[in-house]
Structures are given as C-alpha cells and as structure tokens.
PDB file of N, CA and C in Angstrom:
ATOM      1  N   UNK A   1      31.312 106.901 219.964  1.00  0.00           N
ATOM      2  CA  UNK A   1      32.680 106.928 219.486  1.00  0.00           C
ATOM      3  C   UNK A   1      32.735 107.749 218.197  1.00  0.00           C
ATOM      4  N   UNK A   2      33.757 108.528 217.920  1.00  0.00           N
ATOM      5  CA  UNK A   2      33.895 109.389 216.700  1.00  0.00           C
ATOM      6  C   UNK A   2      34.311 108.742 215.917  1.00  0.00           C
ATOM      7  N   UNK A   3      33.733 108.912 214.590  1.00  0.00           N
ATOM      8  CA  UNK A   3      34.091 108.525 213.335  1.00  0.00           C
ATOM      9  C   UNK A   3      35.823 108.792 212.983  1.00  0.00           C
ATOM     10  N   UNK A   4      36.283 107.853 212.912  1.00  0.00           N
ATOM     11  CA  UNK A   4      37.755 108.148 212.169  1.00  0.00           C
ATOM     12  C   UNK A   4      38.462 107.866 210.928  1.00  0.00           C
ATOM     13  N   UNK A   5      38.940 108.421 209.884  1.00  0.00           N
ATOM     14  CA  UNK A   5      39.076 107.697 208.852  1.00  0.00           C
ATOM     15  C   UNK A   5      40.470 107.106 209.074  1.00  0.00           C
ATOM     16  N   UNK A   6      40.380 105.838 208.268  1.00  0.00           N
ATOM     17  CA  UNK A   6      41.454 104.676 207.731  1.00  0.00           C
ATOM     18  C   UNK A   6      42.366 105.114 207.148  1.00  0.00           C
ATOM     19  N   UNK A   7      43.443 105.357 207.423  1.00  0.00           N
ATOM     20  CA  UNK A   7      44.604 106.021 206.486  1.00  0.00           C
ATOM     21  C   UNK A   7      45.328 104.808 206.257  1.00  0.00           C
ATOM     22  N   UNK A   8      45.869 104.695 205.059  1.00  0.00           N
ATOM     23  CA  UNK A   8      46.331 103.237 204.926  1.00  0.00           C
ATOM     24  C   UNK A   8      47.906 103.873 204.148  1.00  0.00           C
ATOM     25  N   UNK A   9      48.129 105.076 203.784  1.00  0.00           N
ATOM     26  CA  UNK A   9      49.616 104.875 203.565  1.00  0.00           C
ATOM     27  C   UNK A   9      49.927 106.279 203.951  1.00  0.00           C
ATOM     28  N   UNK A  10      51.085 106.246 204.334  1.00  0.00           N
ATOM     29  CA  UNK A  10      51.996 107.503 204.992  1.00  0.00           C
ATOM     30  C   UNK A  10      53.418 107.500 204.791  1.00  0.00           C
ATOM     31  N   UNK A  11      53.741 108.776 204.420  1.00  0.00           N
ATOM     32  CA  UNK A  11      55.586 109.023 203.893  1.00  0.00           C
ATOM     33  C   UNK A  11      55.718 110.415 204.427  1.00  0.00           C
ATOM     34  N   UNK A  12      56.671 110.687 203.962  1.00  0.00           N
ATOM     35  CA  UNK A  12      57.392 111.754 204.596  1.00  0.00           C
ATOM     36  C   UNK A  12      58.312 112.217 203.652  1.00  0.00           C
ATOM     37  N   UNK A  13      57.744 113.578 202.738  1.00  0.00           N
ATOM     38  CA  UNK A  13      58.235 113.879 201.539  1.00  0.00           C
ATOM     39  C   UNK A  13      59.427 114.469 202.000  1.00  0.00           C
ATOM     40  N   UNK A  14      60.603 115.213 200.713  1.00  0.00           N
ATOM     41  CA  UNK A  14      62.027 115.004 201.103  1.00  0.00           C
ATOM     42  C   UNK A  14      61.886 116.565 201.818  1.00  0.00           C
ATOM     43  N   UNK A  15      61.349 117.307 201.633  1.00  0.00           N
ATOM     44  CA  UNK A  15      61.068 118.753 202.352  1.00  0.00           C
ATOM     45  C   UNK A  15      60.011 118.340 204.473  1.00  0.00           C
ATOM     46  N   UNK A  16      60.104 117.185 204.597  1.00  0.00           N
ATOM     47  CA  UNK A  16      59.405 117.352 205.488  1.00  0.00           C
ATOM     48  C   UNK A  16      58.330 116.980 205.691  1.00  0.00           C
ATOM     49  N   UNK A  17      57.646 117.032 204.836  1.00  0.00           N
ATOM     50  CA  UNK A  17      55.713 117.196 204.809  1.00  0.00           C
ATOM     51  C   UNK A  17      55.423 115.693 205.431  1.00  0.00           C
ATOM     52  N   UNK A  18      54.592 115.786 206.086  1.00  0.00           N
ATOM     53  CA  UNK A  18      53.773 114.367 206.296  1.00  0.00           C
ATOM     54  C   UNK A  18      52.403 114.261 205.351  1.00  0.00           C
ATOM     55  N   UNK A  19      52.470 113.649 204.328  1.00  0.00           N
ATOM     56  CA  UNK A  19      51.274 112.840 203.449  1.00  0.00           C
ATOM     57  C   UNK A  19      51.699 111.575 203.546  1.00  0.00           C
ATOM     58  N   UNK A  20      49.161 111.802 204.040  1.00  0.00           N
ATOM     59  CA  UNK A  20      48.940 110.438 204.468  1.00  0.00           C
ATOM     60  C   UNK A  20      47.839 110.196 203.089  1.00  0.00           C
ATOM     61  N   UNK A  21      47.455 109.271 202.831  1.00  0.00           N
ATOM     62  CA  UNK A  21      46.086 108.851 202.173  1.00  0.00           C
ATOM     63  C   UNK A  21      45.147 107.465 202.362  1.00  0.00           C
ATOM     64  N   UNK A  22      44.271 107.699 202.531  1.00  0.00           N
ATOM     65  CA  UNK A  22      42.782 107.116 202.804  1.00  0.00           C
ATOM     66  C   UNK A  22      42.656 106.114 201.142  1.00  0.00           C
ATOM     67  N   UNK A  23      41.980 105.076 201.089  1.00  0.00           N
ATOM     68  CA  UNK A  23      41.504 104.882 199.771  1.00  0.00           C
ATOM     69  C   UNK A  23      41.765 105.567 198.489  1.00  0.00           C
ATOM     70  N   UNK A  24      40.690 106.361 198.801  1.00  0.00           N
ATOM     71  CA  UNK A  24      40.520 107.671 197.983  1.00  0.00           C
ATOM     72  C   UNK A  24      40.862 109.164 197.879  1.00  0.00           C
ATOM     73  N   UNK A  25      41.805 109.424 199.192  1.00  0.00           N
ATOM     74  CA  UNK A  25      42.273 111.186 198.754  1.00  0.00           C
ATOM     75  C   UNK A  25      43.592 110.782 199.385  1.00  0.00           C
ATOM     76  N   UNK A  26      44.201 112.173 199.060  1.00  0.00           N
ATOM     77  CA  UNK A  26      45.615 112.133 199.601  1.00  0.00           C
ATOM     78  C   UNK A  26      45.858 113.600 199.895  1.00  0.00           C
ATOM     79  N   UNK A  27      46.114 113.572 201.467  1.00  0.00           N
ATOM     80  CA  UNK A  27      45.949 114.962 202.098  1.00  0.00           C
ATOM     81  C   UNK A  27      47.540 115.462 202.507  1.00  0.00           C
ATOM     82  N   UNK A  28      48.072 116.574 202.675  1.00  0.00           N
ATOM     83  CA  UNK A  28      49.350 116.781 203.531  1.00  0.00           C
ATOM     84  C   UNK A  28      49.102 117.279 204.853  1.00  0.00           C
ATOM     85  N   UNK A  29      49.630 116.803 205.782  1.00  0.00           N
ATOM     86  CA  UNK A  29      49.210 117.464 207.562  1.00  0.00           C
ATOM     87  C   UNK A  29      49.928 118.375 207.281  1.00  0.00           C
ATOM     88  N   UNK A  30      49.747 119.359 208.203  1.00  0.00           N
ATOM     89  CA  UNK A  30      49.809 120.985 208.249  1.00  0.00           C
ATOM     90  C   UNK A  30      50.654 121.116 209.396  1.00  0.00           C
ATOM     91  N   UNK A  31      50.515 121.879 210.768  1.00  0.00           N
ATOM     92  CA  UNK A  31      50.739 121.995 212.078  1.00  0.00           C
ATOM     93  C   UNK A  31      50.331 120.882 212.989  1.00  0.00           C
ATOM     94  N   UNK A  32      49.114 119.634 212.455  1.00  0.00           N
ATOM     95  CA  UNK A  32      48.792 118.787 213.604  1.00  0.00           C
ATOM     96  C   UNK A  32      48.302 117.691 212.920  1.00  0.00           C
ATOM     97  N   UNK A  33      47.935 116.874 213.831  1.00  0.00           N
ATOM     98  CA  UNK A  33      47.722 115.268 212.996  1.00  0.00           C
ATOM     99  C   UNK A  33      45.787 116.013 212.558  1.00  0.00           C
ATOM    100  N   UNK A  34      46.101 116.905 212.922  1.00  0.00           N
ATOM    101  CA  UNK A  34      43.938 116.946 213.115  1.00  0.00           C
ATOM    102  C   UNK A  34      44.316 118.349 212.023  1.00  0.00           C
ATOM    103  N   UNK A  35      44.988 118.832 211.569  1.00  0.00           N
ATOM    104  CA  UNK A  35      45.350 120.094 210.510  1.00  0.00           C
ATOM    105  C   UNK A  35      45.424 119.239 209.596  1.00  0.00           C
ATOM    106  N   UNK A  36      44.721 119.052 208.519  1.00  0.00           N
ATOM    107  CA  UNK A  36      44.735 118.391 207.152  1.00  0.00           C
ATOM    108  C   UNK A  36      44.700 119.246 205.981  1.00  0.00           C
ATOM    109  N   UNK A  37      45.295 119.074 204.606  1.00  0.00           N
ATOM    110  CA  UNK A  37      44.881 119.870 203.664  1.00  0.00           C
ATOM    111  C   UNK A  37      44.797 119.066 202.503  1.00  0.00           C
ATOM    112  N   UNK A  38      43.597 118.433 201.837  1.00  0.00           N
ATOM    113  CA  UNK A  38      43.357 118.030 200.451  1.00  0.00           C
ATOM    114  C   UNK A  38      44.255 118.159 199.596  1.00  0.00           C
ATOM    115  N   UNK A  39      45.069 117.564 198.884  1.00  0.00           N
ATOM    116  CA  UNK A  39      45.481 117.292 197.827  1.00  0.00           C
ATOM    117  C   UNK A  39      44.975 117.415 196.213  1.00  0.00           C
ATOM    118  N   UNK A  40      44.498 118.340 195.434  1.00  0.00           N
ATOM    119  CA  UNK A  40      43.717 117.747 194.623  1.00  0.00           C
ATOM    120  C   UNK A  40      44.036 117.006 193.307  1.00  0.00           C
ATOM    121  N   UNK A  41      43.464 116.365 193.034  1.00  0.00           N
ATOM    122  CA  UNK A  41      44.181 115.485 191.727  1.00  0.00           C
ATOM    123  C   UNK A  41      43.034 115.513 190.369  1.00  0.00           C
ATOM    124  N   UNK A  42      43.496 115.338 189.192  1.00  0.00           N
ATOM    125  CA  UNK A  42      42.740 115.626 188.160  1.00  0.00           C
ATOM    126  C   UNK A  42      42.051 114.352 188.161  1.00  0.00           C
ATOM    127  N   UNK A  43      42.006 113.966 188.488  1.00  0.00           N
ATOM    128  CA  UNK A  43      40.604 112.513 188.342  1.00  0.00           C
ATOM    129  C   UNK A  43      40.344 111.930 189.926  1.00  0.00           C
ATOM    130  N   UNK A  44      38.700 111.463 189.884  1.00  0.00           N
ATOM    131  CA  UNK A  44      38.706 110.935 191.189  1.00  0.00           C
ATOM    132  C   UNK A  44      39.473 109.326 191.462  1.00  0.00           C
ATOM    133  N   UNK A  45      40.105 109.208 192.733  1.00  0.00           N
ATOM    134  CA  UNK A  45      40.838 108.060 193.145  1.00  0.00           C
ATOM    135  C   UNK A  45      40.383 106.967 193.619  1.00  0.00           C
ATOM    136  N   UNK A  46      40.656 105.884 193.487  1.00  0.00           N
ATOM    137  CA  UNK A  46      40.275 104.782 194.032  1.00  0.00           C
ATOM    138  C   UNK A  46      41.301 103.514 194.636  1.00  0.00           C
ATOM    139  N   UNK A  47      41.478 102.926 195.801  1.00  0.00           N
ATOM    140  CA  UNK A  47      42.960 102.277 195.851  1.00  0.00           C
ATOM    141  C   UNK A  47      44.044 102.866 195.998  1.00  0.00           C
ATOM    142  N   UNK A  48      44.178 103.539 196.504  1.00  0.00           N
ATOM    143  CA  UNK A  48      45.772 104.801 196.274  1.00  0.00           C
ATOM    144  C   UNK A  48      46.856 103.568 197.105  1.00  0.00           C
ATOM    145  N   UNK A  49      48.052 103.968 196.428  1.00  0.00           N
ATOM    146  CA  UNK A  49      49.110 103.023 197.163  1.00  0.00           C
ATOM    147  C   UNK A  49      50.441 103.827 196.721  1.00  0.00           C
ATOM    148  N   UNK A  50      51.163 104.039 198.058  1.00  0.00           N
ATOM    149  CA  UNK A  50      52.152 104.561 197.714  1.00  0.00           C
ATOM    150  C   UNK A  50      53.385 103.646 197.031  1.00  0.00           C
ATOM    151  N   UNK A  51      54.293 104.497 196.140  1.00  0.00           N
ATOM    152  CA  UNK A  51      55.500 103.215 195.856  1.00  0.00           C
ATOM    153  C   UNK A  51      56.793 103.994 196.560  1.00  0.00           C
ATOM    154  N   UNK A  52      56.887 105.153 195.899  1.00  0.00           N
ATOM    155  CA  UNK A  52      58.156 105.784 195.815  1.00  0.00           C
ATOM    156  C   UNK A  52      58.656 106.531 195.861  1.00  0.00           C
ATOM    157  N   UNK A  53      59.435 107.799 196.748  1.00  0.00           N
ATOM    158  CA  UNK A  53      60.252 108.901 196.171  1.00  0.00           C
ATOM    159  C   UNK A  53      60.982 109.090 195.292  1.00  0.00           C
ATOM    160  N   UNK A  54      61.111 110.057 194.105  1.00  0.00           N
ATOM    161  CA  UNK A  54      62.049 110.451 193.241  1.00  0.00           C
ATOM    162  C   UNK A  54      62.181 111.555 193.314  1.00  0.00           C
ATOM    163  N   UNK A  55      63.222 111.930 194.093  1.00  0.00           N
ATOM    164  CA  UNK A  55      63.866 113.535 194.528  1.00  0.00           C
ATOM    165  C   UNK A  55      62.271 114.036 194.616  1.00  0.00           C
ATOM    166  N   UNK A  56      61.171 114.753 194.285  1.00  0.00           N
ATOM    167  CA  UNK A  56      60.522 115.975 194.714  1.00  0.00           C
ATOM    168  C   UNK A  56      59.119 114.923 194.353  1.00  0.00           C
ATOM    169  N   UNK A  57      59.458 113.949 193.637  1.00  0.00           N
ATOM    170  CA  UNK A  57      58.215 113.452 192.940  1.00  0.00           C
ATOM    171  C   UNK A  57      57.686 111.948 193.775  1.00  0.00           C
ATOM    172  N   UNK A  58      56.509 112.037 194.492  1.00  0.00           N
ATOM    173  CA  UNK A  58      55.983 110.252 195.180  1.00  0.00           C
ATOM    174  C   UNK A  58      55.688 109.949 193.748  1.00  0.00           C
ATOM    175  N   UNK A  59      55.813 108.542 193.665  1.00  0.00           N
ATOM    176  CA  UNK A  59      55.026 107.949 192.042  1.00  0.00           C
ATOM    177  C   UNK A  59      53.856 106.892 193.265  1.00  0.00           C
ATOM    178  N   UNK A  60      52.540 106.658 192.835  1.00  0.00           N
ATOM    179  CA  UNK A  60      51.972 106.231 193.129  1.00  0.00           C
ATOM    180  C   UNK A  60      51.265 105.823 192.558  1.00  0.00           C
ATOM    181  N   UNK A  61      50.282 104.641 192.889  1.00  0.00           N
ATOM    182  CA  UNK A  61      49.309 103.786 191.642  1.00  0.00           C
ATOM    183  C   UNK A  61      47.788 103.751 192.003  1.00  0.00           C
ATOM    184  N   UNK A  62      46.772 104.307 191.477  1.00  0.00           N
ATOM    185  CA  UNK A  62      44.883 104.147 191.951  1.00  0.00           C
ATOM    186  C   UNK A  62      44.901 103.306 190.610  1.00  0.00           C
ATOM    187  N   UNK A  63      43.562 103.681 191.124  1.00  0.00           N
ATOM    188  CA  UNK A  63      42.306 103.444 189.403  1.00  0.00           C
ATOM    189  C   UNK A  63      41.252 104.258 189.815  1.00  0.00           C
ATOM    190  N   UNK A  64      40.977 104.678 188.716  1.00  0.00           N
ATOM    191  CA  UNK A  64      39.998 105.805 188.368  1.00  0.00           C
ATOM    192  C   UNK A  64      38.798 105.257 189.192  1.00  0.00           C
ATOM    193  N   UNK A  65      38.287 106.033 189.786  1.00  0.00           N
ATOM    194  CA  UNK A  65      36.910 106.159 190.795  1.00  0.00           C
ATOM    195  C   UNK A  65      35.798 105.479 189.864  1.00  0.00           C
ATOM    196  N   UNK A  66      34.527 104.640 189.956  1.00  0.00           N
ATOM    197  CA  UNK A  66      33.892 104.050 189.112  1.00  0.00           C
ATOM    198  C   UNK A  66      34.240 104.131 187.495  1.00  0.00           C
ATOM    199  N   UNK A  67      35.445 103.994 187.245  1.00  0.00           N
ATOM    200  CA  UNK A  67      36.066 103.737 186.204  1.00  0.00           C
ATOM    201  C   UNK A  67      37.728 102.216 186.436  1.00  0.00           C
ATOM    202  N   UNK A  68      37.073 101.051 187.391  1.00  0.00           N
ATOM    203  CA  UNK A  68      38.213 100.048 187.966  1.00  0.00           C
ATOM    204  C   UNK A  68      38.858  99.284 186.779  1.00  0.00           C
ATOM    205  N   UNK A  69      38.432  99.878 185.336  1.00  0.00           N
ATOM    206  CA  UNK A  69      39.565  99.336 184.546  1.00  0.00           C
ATOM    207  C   UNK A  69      40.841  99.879 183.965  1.00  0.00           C
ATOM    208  N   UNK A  70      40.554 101.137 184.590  1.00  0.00           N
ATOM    209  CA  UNK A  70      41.351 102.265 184.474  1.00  0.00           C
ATOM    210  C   UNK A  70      42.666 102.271 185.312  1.00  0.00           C
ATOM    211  N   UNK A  71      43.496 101.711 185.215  1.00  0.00           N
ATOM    212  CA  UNK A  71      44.955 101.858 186.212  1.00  0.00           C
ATOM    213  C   UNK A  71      45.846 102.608 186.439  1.00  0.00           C
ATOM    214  N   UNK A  72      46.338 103.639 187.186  1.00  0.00           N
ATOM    215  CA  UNK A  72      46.974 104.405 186.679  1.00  0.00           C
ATOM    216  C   UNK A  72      48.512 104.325 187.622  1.00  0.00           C
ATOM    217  N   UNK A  73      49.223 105.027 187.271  1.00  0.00           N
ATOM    218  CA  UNK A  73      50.524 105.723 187.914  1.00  0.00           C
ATOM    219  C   UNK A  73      50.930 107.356 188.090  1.00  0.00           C
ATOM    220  N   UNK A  74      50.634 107.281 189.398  1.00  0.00           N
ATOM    221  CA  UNK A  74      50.390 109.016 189.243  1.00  0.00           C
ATOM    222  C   UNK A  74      51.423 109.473 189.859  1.00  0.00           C
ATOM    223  N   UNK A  75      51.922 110.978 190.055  1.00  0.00           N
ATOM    224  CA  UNK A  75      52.831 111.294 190.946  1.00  0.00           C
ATOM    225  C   UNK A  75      52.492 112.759 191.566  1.00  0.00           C
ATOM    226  N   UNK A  76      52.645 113.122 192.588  1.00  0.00           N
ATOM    227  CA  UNK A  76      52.464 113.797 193.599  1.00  0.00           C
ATOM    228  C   UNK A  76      54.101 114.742 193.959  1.00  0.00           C
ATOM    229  N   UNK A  77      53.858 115.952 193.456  1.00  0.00           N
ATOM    230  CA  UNK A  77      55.070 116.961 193.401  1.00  0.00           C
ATOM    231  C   UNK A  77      54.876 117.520 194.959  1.00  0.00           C
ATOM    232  N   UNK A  78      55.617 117.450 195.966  1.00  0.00           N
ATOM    233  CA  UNK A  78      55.892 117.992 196.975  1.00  0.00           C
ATOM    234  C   UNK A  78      55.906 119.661 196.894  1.00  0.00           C
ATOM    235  N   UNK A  79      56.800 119.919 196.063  1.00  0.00           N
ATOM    236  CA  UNK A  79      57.005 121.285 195.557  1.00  0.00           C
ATOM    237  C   UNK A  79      55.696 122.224 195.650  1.00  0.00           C
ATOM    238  N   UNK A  80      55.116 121.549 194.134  1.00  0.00           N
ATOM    239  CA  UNK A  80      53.746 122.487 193.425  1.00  0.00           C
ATOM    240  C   UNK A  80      52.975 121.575 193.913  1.00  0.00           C
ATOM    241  N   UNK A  81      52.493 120.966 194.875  1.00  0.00           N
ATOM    242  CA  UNK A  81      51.690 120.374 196.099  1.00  0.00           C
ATOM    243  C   UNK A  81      50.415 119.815 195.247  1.00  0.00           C
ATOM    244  N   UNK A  82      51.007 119.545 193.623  1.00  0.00           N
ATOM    245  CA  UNK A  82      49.965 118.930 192.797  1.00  0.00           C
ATOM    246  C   UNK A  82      50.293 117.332 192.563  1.00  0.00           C
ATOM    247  N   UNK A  83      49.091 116.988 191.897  1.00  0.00           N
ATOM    248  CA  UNK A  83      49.168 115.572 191.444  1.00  0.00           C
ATOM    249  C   UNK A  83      48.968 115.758 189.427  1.00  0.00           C
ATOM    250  N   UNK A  84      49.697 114.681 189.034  1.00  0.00           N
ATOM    251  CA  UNK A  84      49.772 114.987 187.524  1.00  0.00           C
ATOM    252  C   UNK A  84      49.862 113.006 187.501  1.00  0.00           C
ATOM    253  N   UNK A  85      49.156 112.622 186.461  1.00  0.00           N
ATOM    254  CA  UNK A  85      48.929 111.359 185.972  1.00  0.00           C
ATOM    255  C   UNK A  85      49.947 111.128 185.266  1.00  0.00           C
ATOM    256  N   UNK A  86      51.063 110.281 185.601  1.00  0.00           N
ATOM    257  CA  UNK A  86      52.378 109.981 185.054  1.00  0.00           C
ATOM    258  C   UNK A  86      51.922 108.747 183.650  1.00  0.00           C
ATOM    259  N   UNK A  87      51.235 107.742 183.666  1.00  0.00           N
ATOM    260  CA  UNK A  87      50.682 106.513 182.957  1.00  0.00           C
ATOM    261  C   UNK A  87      49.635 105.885 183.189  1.00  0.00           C
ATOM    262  N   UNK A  88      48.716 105.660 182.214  1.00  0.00           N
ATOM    263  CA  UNK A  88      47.851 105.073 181.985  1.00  0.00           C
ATOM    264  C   UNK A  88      47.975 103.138 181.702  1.00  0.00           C
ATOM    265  N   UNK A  89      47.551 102.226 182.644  1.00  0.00           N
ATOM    266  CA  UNK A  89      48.503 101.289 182.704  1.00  0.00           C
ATOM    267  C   UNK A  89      47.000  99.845 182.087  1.00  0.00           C
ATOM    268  N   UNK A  90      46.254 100.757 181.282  1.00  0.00           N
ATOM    269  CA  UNK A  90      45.056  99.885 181.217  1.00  0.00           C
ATOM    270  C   UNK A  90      45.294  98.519 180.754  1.00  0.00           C
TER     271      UNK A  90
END
C-alpha cells in the first residue's frame, strides 16, 4: 500500500486555490489533488490549524518545530502565496 500523507485541514482561498496542510507544511494544489506546491514559511511548523479568512489573508495558529513553547498566529496571503508570522502568543 502507498504511503499517504494525513492532511488534517483544507479551505478554499477567496481567489479559488485549494490549501491543504499536514501537521507540519501547508501546500496549495495546482491542476490536481496529486499537483502540490509547498508553501514556504519563515520558521519550521508544528500543529498547523486553520481559523480564518480575512479578505486575502488565512490567520492560522502552529508552534515552532522543536521549539513547543513557542505559539504562534500566522497568516498565509493568497495573493503573494507567502506566510508572514502575525503574533507571537508565548
């Protein structure tokens, strides 16, 4: 049986896009559920959970990758297909 990863949250940004994320990354599908493209974010993730749309912006909450006292609130621009650390919620 092939390995599959766990996607545990999925939205549908206001342009369309389907982003899904795993634990730890947060990818946008492309042309197919099997067309993926990395997301990259300035720190590694841990826990990702989606909350919210705000017009162009998901706000979403990890903690820093072997750093679990670290909490954050991040948000994910549809637009500039970046991630930028909105709060530090230690």
């Amino acid at each position: 049986m092939e390995n599959q990863p766990s996607h545990n949250n999925l939205t549908v940004a206001p342009n369309g896009d389907f982003i899904i994320a795993d634990y730890y990354n947060i990818e946008k599908i492309t042309t197919s559920i099997r067309q993926k493209v990395p997301i990259e974010s300035p720190i590694q993730m841990d826990l990702i959970e989606f909350k919210e749309w705000y017009e162009n912006l998901l706000e979403f909450t990890c903690e820093e990758f072997l750093n679990w006292d670290r909490h954050l609130t991040m948000t994910y621009n549809c637009d500039s297909n970046s991630i930028d650390i909105k709060e530090d919620l230690r």
